[in-house]
Protein backbone atom coordinates (compact mmCIF):
# COMPACT_ATOMS: atom_id res chain seq x y z
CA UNK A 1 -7.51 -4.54 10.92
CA UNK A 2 -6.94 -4.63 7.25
CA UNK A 3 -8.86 -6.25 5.19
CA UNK A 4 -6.55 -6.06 1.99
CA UNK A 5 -3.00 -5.10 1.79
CA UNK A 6 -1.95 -2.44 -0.57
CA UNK A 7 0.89 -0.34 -0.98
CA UNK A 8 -0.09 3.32 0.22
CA UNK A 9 0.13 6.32 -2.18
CA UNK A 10 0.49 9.27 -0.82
CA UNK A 11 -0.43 13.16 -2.67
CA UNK A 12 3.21 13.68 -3.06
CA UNK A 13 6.59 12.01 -3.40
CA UNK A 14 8.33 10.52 -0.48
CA UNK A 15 11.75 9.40 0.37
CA UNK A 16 12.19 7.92 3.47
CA UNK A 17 14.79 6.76 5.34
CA UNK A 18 13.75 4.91 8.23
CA UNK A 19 15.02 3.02 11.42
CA UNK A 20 12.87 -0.15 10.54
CA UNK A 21 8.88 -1.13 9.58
CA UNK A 22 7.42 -0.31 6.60
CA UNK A 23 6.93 3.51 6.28
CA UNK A 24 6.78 6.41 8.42
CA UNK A 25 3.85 7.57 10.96
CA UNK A 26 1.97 10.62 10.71
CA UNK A 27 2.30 12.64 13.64
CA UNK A 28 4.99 14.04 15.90
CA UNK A 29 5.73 16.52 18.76
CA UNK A 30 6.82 19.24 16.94
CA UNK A 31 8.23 20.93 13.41
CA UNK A 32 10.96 23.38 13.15
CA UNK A 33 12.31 24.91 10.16
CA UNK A 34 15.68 23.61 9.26
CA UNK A 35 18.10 24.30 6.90
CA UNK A 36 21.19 22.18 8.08
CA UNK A 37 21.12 18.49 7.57
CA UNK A 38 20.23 15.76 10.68
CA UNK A 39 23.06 14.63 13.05
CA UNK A 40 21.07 11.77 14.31
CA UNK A 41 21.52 8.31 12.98
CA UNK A 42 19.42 7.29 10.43
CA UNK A 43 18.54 3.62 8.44
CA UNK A 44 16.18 2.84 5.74
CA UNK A 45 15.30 4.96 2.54
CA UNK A 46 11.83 5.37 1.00
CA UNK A 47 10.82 6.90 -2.41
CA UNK A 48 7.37 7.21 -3.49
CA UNK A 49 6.20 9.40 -6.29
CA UNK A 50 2.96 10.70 -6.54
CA UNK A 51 -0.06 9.04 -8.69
CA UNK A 52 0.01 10.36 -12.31
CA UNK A 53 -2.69 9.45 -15.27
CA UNK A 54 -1.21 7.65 -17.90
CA UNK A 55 -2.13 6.42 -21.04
CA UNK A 56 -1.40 2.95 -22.00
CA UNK A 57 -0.33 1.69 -25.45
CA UNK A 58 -3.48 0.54 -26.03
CA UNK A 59 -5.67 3.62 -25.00
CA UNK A 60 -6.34 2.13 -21.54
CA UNK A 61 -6.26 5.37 -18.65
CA UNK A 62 -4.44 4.21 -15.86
CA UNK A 63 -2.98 5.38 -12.77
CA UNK A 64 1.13 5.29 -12.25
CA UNK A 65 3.27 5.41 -9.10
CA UNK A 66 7.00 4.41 -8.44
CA UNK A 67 8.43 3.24 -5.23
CA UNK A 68 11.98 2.46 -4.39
CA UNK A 69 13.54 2.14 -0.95
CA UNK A 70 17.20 1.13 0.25
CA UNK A 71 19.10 0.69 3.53
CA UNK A 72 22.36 2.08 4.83
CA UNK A 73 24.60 -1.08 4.91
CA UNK A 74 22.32 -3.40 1.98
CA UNK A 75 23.72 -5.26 -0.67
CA UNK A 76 20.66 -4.52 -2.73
CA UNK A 77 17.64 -1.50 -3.19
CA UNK A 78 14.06 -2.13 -4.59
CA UNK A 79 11.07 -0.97 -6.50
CA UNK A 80 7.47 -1.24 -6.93
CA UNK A 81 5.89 0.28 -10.05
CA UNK A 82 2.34 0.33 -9.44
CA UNK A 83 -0.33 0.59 -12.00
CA UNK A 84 -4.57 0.65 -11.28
CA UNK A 85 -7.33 1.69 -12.81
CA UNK A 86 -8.56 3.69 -10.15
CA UNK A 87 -7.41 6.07 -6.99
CA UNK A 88 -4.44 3.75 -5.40
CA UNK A 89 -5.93 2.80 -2.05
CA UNK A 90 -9.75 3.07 -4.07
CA UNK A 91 -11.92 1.36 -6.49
CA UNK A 92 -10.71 0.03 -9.47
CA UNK A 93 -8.07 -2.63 -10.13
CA UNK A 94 -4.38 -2.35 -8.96
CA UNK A 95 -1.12 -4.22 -9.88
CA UNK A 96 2.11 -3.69 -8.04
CA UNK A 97 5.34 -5.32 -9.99
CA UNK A 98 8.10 -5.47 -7.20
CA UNK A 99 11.86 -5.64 -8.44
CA UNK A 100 15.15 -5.93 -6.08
CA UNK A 101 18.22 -3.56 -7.50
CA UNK A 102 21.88 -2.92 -6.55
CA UNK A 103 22.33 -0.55 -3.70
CA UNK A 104 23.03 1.98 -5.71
CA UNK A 105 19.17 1.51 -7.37
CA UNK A 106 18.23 4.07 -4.58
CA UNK A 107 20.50 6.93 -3.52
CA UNK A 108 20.08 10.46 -1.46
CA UNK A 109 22.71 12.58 -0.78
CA UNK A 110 21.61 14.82 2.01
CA UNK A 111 25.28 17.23 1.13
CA UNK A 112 24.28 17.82 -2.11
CA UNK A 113 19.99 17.38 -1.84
CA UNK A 114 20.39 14.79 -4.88
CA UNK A 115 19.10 11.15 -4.78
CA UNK A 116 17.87 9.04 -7.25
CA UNK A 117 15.95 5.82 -8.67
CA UNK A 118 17.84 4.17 -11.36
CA UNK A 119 16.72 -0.14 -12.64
CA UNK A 120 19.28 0.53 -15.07
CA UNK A 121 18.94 -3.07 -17.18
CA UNK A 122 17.71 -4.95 -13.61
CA UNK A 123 13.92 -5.15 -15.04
CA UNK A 124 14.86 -6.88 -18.50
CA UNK A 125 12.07 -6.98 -21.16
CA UNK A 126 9.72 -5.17 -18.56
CA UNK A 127 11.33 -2.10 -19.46
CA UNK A 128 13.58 0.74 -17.42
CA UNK A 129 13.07 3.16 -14.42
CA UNK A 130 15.11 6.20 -14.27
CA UNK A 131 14.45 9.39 -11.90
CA UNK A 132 15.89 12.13 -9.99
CA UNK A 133 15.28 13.98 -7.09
CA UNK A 134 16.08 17.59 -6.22
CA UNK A 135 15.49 18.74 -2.74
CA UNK A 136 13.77 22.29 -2.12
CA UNK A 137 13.39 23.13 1.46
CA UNK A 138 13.15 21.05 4.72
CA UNK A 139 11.98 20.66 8.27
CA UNK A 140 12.72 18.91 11.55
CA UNK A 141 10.28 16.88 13.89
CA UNK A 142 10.23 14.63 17.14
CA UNK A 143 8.96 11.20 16.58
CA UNK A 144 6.69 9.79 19.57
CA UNK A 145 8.02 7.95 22.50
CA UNK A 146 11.59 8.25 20.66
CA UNK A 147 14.59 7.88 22.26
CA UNK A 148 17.15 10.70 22.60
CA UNK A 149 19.03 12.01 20.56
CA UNK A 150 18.11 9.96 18.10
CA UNK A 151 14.41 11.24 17.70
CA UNK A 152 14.35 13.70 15.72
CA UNK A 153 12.97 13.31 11.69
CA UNK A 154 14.14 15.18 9.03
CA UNK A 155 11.02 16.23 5.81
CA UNK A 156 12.42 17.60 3.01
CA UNK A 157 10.44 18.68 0.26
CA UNK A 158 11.94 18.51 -3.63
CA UNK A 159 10.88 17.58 -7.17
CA UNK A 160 10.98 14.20 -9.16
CA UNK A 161 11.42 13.66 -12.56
CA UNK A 162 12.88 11.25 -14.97
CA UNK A 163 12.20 8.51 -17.94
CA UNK A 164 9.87 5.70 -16.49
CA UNK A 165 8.86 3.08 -19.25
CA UNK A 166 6.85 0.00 -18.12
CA UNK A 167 5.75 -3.05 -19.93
CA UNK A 168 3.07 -5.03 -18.11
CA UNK A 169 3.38 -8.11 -20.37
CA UNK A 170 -0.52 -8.03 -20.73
CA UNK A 171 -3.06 -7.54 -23.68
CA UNK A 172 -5.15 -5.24 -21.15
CA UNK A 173 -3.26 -3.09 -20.13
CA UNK A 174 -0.06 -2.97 -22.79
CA UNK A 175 3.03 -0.71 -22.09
CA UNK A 176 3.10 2.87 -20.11
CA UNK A 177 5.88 5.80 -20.51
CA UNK A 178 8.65 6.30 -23.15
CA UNK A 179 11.98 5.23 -22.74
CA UNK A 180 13.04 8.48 -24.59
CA UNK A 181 10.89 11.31 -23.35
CA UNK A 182 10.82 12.10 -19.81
CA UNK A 183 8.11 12.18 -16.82
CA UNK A 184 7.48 14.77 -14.50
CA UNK A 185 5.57 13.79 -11.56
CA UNK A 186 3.55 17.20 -10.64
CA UNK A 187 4.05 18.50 -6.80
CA UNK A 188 6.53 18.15 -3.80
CA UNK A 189 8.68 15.28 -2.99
CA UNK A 190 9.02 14.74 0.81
CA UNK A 191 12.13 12.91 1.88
CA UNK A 192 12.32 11.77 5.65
CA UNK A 193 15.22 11.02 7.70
CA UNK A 194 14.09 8.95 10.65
CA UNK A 195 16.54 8.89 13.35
CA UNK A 196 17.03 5.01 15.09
CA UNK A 197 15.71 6.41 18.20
CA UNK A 198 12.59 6.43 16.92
CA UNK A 199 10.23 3.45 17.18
CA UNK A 200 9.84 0.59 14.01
CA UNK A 201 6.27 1.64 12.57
CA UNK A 202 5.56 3.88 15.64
CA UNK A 203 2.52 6.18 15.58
CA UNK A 204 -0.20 7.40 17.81
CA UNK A 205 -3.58 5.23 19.09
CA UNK A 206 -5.47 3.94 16.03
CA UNK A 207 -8.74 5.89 14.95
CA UNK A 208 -11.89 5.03 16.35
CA UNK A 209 -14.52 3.03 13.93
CA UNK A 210 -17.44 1.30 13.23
CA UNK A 211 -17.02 -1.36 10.80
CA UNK A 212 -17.38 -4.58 9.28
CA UNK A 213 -14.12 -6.78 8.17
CA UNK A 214 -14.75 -10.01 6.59
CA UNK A 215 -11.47 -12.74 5.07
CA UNK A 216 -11.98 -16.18 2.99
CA UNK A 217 -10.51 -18.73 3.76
CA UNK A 218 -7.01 -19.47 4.46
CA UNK A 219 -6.17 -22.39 2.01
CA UNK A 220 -2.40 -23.56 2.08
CA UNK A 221 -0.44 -23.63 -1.11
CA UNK A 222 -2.62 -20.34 -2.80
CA UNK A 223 -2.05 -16.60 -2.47
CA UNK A 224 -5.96 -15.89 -3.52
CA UNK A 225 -8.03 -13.80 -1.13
CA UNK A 226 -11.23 -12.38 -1.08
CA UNK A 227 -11.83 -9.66 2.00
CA UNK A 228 -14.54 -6.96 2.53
CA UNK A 229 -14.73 -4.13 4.40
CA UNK A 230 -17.79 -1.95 5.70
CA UNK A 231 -18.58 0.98 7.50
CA UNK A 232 -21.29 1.29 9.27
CA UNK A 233 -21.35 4.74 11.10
CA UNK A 234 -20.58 8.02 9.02
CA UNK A 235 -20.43 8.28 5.47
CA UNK A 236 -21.39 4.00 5.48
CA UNK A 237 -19.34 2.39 1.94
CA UNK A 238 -18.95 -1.25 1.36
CA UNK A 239 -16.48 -2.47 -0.30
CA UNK A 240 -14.71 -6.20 -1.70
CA UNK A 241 -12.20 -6.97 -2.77
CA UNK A 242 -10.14 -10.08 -4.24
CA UNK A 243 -6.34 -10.24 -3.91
CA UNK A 244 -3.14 -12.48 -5.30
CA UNK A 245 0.16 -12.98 -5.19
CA UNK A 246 2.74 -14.05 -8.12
CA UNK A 247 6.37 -14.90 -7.58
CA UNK A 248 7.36 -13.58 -11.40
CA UNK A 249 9.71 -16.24 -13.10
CA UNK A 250 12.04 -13.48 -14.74
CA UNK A 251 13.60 -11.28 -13.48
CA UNK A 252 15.25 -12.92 -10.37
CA UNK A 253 13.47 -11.75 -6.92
CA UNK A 254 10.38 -10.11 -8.83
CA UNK A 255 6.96 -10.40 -8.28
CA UNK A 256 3.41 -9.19 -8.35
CA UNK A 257 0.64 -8.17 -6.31
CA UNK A 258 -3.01 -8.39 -7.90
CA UNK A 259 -5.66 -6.39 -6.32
CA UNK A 260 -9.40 -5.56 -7.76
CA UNK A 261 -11.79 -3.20 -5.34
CA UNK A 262 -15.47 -2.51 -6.20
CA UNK A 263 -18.58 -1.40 -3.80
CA UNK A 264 -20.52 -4.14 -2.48
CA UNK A 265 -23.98 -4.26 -0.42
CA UNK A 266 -22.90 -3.90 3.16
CA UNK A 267 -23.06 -7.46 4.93
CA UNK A 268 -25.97 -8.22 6.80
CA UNK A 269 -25.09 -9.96 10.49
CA UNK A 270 -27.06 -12.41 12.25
CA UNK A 271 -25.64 -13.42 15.41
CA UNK A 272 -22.82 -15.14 14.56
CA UNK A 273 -23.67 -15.46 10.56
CA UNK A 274 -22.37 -12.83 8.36
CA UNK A 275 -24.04 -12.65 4.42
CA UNK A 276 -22.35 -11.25 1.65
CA UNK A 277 -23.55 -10.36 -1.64
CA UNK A 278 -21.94 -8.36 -4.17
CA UNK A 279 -23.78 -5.90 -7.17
CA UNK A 280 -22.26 -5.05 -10.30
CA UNK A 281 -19.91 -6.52 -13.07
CA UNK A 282 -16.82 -6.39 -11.15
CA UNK A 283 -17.13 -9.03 -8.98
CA UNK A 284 -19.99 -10.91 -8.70
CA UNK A 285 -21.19 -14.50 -6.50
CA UNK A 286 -22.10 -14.21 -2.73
CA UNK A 287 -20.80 -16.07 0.20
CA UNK A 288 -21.92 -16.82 4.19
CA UNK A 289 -19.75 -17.10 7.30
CA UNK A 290 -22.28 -19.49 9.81
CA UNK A 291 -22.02 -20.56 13.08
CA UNK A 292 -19.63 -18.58 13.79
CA UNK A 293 -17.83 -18.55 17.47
CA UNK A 294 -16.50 -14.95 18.40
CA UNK A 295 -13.31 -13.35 20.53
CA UNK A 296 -13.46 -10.19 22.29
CA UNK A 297 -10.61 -7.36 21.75
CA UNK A 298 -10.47 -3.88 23.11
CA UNK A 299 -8.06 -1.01 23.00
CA UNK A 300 -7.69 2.54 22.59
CA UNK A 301 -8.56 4.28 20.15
CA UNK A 302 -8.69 8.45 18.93
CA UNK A 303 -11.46 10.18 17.86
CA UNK A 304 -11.30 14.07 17.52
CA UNK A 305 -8.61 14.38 19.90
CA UNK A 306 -10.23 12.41 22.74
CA UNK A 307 -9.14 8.70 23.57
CA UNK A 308 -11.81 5.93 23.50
CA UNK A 309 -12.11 2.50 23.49
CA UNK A 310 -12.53 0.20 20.24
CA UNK A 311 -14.77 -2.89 21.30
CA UNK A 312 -13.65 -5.94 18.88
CA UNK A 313 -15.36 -8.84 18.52
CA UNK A 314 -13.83 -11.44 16.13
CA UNK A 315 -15.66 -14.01 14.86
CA UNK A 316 -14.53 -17.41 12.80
CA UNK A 317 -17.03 -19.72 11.48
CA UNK A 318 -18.01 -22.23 8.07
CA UNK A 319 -17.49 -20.20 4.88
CA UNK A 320 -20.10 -20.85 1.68
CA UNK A 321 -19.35 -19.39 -1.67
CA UNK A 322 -21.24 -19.45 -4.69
CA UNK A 323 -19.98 -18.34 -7.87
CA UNK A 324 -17.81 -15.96 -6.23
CA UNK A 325 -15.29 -14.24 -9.05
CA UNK A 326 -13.32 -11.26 -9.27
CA UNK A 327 -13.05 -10.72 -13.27
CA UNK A 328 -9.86 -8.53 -13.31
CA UNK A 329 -8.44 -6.97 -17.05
CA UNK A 330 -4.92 -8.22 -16.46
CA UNK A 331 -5.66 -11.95 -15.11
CA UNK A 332 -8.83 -12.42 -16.47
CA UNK A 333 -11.62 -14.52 -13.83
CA UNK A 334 -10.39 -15.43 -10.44
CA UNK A 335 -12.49 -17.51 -8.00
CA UNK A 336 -11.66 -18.36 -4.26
CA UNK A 337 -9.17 -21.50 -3.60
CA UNK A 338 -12.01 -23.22 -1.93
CA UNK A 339 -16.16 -22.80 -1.71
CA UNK A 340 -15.65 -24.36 1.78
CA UNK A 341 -13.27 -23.68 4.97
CA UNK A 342 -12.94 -21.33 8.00
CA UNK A 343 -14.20 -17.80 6.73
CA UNK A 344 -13.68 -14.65 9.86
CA UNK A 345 -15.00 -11.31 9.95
CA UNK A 346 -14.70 -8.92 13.05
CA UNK A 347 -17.36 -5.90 14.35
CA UNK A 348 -15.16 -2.90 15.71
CA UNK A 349 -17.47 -0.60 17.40
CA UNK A 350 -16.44 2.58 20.26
């Protein structure tokens, strides 16, 4: 379970092309060096650079990463620039600005080992996106329970570089990059070639845990959340977190995802009533999920190589907030939709 959605940045670049899902498991059979290009058939494309620090115009340090992905056959490509204050998937706050793009936005040329991420004018007054990628070496693997021939991936490893300037239209955070000096983004590139043999969003069993997952409220008509997540075997961190969603006005297709992340107390559970406090500046209030009424789940699960079993229980009950607010830099104060409602939270244990 996830108890925020975020888009995952990796330690190094990666292009993609994939037969479907959002991004490419981990994990397969086998690798074999490779120096001749994939014969299997292959669909979507996936760039992502690696996190850089930045400096914004107004002296703010920030975190950048670009995404772009395509498919063979699309009328149109898109990017994500992605801007936080902290590590991507971490603590800290986190804006992704998402932007649609001809087809020819994204392009990879597995005869030449060329592609490219280009917004051209497509962003308007939030400035331009230009970058290129030049492969270096490559590799083949099998994709689990694929489908012959068509199973086989393709990694190949290159460099990224290019003129990224961003405006976030916001007094926090200001403007990052220069539209006339160029970025390099430090490490390898990986691009994959997924064949369509190979599973949408396929993978191996999920990892064994012990943890805490709480959600607010569902409230129809808003795109505010407020999640938390907390493990309780291991190295034990707490986190919350409060989430939105903005369809941008300008320009046509783009929009925003708002995310803010800071440690928390871990929730204390009893029975079926879960109580959450927070500590800090960051985001501050409490809330309670009582009475709550639970639903068992199990399924297998990996731990060190061995297959277990995750025991679920998911629990939904009467949600209580008070003064609950996540005070991001580039929105200012948010607060939950509603104080009241149908809060969950779920205990995974093995």
């Amino acid at each position: 379970m996830q108890a925020w959605r975020i888009v995952t940045i990796g330690s190094a670049v990666t292009i993609a092309l994939l037969s479907g899902g959002t991004g490419v498991a981990s994990g397969g059979e086998s690798h074999a060096p490779s120096s001749h290009t994939a014969k299997h058939q292959t669909g979507r494309l996936y760039l992502n650079s690696t996190t850089i620090k930045v400096r914004s115009s107004n002296g703010t340090r920030l975190r950048l990463a670009i995404n772009g992905s395509g498919q063979k056959g699309a009328t149109s490509s898109d990017l994500n620039v992605t801007l936080s204050s902290g590590p991507a998937q971490g603590l800290g706050e986190t804006h992704i600005w998402q932007f649609q793009l001809p087809k020819s936005g994204v392009v990879y040329s597995s005869k030449t080992g060329r592609g490219h991420l280009a917004s051209k004018k497509k962003l308007r007054a939030f400035g331009t996106v230009s970058l290129a990628f030049k492969k270096g070496s490559q590799h083949t693997s099998k994709c689990v329970d694929g489908t012959a021939p068509n199973n086989v991936n393709t990694d190949v490893t290159g460099r990224l570089s290019g003129k990224v300037f961003f405006n976030t239209k916001s007094h926090g955070w200001g403007s990052v990059g220069s539209r006339k000096h160029p970025i390099h983004f430090p490490g390898h590139s990986h691009l994959t070639m997924s064949g369509t043999g190979c599973p949408a969003g396929y993978g191996s069993a999920a990892s064994c845990s012990k943890e805490i997952y709480w959600d607010s409220p569902y409230v129809p008509g808003s795109t505010v959340t407020f999640s938390g997540r907390a493990s309780t075997s291991g190295k034990k961190q707490s986190t919350i977190s409060a989430s939105d969603y903005l369809q941008l006005p300008k320009p046509v297709g783009a929009s925003r995802d708002d995310f803010l992340v800071t440690k928390a107390p871990t929730p204390t559970r009893h029975g079926g009533t879960l109580h959450i406090k927070t500590s800090g500046k960051v985001i501050t209030g409490s809330a309670t999920i009582a009475n709550a009424t639970s639903q068992p789940d199990n399924y297998k699960c990996k731990l060190g190589g061995k297959t277990k079993h995750e025991k679920t229980k998911y629990y939904s009950g009467a949600w209580t907030s008070t003064d609950l607010t996540a005070h991001f830099r580039v929105l200012g104060d948010v607060t939950p939709p509603s104080t009241t409602g149908t809060g969950s939270f779920s205990v995974e244990t093995y």
